[in-house]
PDB file of N, CA and C in Angstrom:
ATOM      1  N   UNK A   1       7.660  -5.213   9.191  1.00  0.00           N
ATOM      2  CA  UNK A   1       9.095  -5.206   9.360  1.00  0.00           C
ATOM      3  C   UNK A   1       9.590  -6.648   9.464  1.00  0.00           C
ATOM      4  N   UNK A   2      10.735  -6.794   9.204  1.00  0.00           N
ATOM      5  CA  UNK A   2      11.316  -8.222   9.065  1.00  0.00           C
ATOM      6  C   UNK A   2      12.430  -7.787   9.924  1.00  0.00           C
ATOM      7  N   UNK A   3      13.030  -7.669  10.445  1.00  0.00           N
ATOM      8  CA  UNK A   3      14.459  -7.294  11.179  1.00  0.00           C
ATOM      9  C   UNK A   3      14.570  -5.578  10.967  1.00  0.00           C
ATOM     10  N   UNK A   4      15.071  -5.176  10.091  1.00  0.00           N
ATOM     11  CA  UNK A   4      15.828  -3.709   9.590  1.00  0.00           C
ATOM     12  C   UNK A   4      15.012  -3.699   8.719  1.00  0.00           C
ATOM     13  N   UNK A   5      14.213  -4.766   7.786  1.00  0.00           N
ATOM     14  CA  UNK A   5      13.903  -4.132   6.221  1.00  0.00           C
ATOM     15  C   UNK A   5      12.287  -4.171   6.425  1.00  0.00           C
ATOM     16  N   UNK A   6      11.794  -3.057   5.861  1.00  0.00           N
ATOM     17  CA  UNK A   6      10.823  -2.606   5.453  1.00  0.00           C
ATOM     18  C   UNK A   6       9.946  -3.562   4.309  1.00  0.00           C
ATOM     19  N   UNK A   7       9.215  -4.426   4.848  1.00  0.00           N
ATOM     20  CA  UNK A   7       8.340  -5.706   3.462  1.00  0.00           C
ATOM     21  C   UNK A   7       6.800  -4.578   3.248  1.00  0.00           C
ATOM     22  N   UNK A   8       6.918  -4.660   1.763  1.00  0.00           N
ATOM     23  CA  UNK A   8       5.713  -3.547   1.653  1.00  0.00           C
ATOM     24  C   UNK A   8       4.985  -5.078   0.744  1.00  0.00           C
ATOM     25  N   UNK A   9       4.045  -5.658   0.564  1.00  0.00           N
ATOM     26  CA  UNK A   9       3.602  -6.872   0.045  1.00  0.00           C
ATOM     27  C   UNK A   9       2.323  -6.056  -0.937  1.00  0.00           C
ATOM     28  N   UNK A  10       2.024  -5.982  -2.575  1.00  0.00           N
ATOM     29  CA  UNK A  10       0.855  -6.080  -2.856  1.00  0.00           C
ATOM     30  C   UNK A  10       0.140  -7.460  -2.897  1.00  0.00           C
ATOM     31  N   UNK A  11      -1.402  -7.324  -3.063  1.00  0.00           N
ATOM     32  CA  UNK A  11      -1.593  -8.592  -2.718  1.00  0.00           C
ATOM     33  C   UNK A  11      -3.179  -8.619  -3.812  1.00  0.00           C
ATOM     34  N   UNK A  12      -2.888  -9.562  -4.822  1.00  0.00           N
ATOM     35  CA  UNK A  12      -3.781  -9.540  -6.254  1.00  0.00           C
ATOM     36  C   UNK A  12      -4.221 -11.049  -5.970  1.00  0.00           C
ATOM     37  N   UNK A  13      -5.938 -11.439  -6.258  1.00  0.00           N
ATOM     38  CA  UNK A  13      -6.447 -12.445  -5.881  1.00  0.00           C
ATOM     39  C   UNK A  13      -7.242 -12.566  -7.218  1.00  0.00           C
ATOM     40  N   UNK A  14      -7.405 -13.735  -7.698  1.00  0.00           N
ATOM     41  CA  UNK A  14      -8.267 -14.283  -9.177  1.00  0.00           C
ATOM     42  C   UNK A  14      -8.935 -15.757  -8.581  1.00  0.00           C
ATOM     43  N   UNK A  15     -10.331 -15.639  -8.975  1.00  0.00           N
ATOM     44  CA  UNK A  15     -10.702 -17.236  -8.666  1.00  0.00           C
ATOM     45  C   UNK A  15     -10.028 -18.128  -9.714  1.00  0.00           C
ATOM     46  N   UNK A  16      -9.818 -17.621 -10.651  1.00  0.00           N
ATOM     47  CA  UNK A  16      -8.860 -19.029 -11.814  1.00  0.00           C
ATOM     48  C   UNK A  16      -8.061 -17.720 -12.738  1.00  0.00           C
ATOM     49  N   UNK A  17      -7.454 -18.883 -13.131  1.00  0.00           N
ATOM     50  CA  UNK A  17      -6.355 -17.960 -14.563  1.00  0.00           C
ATOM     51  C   UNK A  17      -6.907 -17.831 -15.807  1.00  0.00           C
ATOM     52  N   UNK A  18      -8.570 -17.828 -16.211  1.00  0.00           N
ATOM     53  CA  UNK A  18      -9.108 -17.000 -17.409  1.00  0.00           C
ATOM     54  C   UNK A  18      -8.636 -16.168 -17.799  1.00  0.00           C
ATOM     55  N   UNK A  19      -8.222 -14.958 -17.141  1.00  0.00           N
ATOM     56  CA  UNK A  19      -8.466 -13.872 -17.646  1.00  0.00           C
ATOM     57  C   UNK A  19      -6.887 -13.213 -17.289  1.00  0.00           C
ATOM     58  N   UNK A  20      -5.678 -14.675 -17.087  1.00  0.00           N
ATOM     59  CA  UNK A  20      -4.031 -13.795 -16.733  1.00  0.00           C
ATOM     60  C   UNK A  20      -4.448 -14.295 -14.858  1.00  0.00           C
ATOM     61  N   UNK A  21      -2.644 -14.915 -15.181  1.00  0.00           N
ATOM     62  CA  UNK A  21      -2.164 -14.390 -13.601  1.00  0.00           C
ATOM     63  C   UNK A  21      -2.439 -13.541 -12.774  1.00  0.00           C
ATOM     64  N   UNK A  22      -2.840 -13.971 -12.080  1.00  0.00           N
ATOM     65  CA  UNK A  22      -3.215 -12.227 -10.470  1.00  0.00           C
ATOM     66  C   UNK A  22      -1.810 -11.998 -10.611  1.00  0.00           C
ATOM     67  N   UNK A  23      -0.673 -12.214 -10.913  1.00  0.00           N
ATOM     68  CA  UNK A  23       0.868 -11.488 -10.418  1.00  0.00           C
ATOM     69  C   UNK A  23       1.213 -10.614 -11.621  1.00  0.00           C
ATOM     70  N   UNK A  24       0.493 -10.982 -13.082  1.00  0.00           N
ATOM     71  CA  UNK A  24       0.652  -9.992 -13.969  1.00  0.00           C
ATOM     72  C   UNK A  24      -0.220  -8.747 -13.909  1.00  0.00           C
ATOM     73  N   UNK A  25      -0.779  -8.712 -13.023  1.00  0.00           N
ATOM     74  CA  UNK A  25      -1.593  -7.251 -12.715  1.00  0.00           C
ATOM     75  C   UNK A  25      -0.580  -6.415 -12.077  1.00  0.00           C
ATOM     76  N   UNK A  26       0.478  -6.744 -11.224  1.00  0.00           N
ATOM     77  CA  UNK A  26       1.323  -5.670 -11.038  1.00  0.00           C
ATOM     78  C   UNK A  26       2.157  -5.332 -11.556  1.00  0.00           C
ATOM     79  N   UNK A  27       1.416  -4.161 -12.741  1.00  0.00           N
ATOM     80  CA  UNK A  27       2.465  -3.771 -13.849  1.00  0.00           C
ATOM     81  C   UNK A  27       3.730  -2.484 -13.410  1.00  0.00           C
ATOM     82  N   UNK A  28       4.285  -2.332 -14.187  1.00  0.00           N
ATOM     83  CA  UNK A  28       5.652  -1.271 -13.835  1.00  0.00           C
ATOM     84  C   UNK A  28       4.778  -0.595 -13.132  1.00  0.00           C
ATOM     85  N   UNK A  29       3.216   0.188 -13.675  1.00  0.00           N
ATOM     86  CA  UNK A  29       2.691   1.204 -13.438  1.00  0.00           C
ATOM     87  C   UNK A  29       2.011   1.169 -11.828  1.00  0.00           C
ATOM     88  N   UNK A  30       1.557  -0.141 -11.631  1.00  0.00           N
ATOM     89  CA  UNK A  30       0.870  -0.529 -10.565  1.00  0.00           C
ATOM     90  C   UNK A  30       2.300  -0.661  -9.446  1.00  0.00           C
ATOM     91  N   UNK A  31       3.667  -0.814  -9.929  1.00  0.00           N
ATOM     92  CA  UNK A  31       4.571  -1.349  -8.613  1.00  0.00           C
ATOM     93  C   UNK A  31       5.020   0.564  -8.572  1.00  0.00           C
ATOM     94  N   UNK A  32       5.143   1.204  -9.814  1.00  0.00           N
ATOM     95  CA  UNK A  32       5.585   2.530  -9.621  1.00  0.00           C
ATOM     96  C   UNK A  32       4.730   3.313  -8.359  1.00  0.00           C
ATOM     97  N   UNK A  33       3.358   3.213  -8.524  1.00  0.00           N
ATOM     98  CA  UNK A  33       2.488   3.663  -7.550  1.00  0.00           C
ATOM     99  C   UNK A  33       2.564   3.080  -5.718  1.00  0.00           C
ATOM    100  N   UNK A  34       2.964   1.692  -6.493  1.00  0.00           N
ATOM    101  CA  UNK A  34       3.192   1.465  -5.071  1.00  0.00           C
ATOM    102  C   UNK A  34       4.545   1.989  -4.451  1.00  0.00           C
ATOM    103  N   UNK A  35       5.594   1.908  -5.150  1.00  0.00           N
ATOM    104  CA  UNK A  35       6.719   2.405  -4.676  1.00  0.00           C
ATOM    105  C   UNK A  35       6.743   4.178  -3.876  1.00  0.00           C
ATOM    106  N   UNK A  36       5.795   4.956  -4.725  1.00  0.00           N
ATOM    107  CA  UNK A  36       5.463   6.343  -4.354  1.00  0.00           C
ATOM    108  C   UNK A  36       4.913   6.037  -2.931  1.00  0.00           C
ATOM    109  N   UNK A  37       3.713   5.010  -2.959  1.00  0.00           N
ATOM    110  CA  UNK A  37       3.077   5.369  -1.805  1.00  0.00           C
ATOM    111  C   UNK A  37       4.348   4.809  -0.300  1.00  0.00           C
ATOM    112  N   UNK A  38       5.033   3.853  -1.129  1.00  0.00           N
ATOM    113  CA  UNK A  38       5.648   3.630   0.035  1.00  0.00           C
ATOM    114  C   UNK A  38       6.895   4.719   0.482  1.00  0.00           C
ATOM    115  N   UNK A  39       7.234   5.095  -0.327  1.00  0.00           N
ATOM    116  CA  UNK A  39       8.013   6.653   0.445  1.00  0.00           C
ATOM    117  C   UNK A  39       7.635   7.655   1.040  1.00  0.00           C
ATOM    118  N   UNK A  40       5.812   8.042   0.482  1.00  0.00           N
ATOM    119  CA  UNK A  40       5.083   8.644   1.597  1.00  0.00           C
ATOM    120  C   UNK A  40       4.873   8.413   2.884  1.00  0.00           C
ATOM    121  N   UNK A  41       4.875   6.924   3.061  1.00  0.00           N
ATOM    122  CA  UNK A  41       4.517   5.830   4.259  1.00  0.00           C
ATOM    123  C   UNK A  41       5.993   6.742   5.147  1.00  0.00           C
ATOM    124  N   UNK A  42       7.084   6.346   4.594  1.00  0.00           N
ATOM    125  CA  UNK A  42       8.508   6.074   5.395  1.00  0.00           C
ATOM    126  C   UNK A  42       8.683   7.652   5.749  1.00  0.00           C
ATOM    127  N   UNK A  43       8.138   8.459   4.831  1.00  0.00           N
ATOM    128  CA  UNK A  43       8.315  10.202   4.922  1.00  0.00           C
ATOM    129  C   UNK A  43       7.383  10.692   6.541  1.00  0.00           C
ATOM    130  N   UNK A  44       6.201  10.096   6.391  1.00  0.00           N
ATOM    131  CA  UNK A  44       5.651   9.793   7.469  1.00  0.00           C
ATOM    132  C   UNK A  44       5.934   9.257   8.690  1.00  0.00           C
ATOM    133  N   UNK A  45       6.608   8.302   8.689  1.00  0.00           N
ATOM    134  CA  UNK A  45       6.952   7.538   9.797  1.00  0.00           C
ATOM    135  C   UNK A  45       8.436   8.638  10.110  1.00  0.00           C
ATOM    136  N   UNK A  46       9.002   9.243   9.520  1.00  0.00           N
ATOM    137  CA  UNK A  46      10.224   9.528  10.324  1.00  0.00           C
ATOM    138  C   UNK A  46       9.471  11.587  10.695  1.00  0.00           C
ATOM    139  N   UNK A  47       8.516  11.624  10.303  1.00  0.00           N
ATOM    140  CA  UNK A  47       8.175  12.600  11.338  1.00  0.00           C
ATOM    141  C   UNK A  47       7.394  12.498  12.122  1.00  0.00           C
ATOM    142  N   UNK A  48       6.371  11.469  11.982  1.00  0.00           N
ATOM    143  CA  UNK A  48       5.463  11.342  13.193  1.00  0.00           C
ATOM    144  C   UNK A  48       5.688  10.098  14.205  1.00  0.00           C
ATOM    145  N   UNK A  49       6.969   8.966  13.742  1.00  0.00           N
ATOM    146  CA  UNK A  49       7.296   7.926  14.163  1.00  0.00           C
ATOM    147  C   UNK A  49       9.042   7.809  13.956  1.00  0.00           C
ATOM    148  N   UNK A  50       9.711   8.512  14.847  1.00  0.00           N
ATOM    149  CA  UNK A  50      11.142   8.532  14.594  1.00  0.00           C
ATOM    150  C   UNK A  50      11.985   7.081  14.738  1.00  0.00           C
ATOM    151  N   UNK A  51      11.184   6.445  16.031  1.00  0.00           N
ATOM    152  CA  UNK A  51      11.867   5.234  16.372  1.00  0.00           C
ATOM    153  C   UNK A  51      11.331   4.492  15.423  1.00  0.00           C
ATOM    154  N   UNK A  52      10.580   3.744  14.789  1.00  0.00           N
ATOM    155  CA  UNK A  52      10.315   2.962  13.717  1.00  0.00           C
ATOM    156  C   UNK A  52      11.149   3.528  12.483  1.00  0.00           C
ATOM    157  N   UNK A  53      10.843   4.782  12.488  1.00  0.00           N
ATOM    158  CA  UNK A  53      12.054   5.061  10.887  1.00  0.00           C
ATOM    159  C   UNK A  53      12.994   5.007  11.277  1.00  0.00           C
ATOM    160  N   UNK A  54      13.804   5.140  12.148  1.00  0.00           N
ATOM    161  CA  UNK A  54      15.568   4.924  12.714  1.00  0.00           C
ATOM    162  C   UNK A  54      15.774   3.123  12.127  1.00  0.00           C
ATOM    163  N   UNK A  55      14.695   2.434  12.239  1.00  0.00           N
ATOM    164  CA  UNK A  55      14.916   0.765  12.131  1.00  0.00           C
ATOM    165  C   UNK A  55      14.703   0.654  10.863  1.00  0.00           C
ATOM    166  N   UNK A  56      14.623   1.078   9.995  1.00  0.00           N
ATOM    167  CA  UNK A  56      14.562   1.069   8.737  1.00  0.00           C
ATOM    168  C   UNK A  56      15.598   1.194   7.843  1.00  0.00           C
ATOM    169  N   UNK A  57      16.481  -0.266   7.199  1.00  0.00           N
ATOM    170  CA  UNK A  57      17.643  -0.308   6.690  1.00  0.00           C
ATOM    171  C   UNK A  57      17.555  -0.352   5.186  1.00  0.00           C
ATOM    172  N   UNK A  58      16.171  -0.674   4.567  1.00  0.00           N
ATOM    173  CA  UNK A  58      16.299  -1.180   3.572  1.00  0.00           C
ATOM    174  C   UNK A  58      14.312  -1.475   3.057  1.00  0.00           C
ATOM    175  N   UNK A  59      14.117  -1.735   2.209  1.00  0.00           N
ATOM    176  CA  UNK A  59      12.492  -1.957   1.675  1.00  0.00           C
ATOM    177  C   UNK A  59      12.782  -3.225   0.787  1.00  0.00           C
ATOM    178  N   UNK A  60      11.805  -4.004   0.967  1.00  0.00           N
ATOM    179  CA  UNK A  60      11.721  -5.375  -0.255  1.00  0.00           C
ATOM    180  C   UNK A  60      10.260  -4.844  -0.298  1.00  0.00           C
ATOM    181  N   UNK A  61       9.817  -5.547  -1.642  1.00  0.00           N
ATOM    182  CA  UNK A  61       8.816  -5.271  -2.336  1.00  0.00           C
ATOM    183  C   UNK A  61       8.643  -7.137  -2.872  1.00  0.00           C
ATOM    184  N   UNK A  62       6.831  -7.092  -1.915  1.00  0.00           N
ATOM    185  CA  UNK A  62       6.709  -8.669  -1.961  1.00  0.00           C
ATOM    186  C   UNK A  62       5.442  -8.963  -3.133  1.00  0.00           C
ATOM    187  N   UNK A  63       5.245  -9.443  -3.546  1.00  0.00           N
ATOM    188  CA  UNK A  63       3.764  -9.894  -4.010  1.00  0.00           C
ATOM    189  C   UNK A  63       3.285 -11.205  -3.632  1.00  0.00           C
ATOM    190  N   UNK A  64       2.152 -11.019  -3.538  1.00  0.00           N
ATOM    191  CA  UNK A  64       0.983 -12.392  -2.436  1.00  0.00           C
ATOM    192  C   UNK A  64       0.068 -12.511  -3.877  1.00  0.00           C
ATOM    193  N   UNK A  65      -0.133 -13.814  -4.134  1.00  0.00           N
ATOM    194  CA  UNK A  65      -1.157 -14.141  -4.980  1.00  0.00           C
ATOM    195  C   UNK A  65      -1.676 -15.186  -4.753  1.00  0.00           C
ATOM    196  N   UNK A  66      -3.658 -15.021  -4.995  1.00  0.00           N
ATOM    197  CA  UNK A  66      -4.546 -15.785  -4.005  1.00  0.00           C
ATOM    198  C   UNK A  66      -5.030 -16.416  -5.748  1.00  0.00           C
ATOM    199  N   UNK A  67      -5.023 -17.783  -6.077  1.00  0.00           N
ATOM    200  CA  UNK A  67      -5.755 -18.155  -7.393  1.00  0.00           C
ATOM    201  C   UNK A  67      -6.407 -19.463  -6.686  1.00  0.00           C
ATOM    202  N   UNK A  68      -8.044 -18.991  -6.446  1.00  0.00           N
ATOM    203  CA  UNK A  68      -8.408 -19.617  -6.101  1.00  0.00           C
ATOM    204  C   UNK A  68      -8.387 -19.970  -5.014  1.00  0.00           C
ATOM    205  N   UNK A  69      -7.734 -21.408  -4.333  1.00  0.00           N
ATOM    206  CA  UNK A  69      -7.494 -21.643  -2.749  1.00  0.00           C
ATOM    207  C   UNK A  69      -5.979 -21.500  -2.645  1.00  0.00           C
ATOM    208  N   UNK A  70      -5.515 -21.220  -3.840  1.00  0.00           N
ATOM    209  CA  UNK A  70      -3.970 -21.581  -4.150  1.00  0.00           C
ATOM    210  C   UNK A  70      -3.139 -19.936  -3.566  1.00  0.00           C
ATOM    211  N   UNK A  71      -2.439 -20.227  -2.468  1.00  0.00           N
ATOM    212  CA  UNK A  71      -1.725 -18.653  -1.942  1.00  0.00           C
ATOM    213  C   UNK A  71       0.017 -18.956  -2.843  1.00  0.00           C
ATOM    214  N   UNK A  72       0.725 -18.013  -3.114  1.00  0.00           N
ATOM    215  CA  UNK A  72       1.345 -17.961  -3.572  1.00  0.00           C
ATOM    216  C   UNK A  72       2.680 -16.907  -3.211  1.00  0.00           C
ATOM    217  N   UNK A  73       3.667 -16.543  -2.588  1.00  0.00           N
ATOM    218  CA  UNK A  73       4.188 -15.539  -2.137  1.00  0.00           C
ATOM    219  C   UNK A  73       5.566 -15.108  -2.884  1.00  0.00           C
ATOM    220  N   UNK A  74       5.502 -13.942  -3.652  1.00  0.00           N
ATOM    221  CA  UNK A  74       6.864 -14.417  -4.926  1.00  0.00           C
ATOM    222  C   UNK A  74       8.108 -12.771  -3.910  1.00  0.00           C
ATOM    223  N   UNK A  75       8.839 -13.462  -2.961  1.00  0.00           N
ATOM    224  CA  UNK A  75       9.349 -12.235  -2.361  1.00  0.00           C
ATOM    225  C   UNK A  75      10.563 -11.341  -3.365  1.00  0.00           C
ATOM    226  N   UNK A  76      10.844 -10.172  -2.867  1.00  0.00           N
ATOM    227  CA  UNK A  76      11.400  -9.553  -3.746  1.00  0.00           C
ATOM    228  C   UNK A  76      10.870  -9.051  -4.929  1.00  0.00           C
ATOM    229  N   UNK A  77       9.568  -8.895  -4.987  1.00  0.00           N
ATOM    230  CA  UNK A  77       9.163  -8.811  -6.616  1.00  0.00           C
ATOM    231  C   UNK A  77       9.747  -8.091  -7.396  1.00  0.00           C
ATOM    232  N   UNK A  78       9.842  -6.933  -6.956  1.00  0.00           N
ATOM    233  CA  UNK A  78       9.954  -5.451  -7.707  1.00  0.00           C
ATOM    234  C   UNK A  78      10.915  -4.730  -6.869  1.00  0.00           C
TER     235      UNK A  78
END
């Protein structure tokens, strides 16, 4: 949680850029899945956790990318 909003972060790690960006691995298909799981998460939390889902104004969708020693944090991704 950040204040009100809900940060759901995937997080894709590559020792070098051979083989593509670690941030181009989260394709439509890979952020679609994540987006599902995160409404299961919030579907969850407001029946088994009412006060945490009451604080819930909003969701950002972050991506973390590890290349190498290099961290990278691109917020808002998706």
């Amino acid at each position: 949680m950040h204040g009100t909003e809900l940060v759901v972060c995937e997080v894709k790690a590559r020792a070098n850029n051979a083989f593509g960006f670690a941030a181009e691995a989260v394709t439509p298909a890979k952020q679609l899945k994540v987006r599902r799981a995160t409404f299961d998460f919030v579907e969850h939390l407001r029946v088994n956790d009412s006060a945490l889902h009451a604080r819930i104004r909003s969701t950002r969708f972050d991506v973390a990318t590890m290349t190498g020693v290099q961290l990278e944090v691109l917020l808002n991704a998706f």
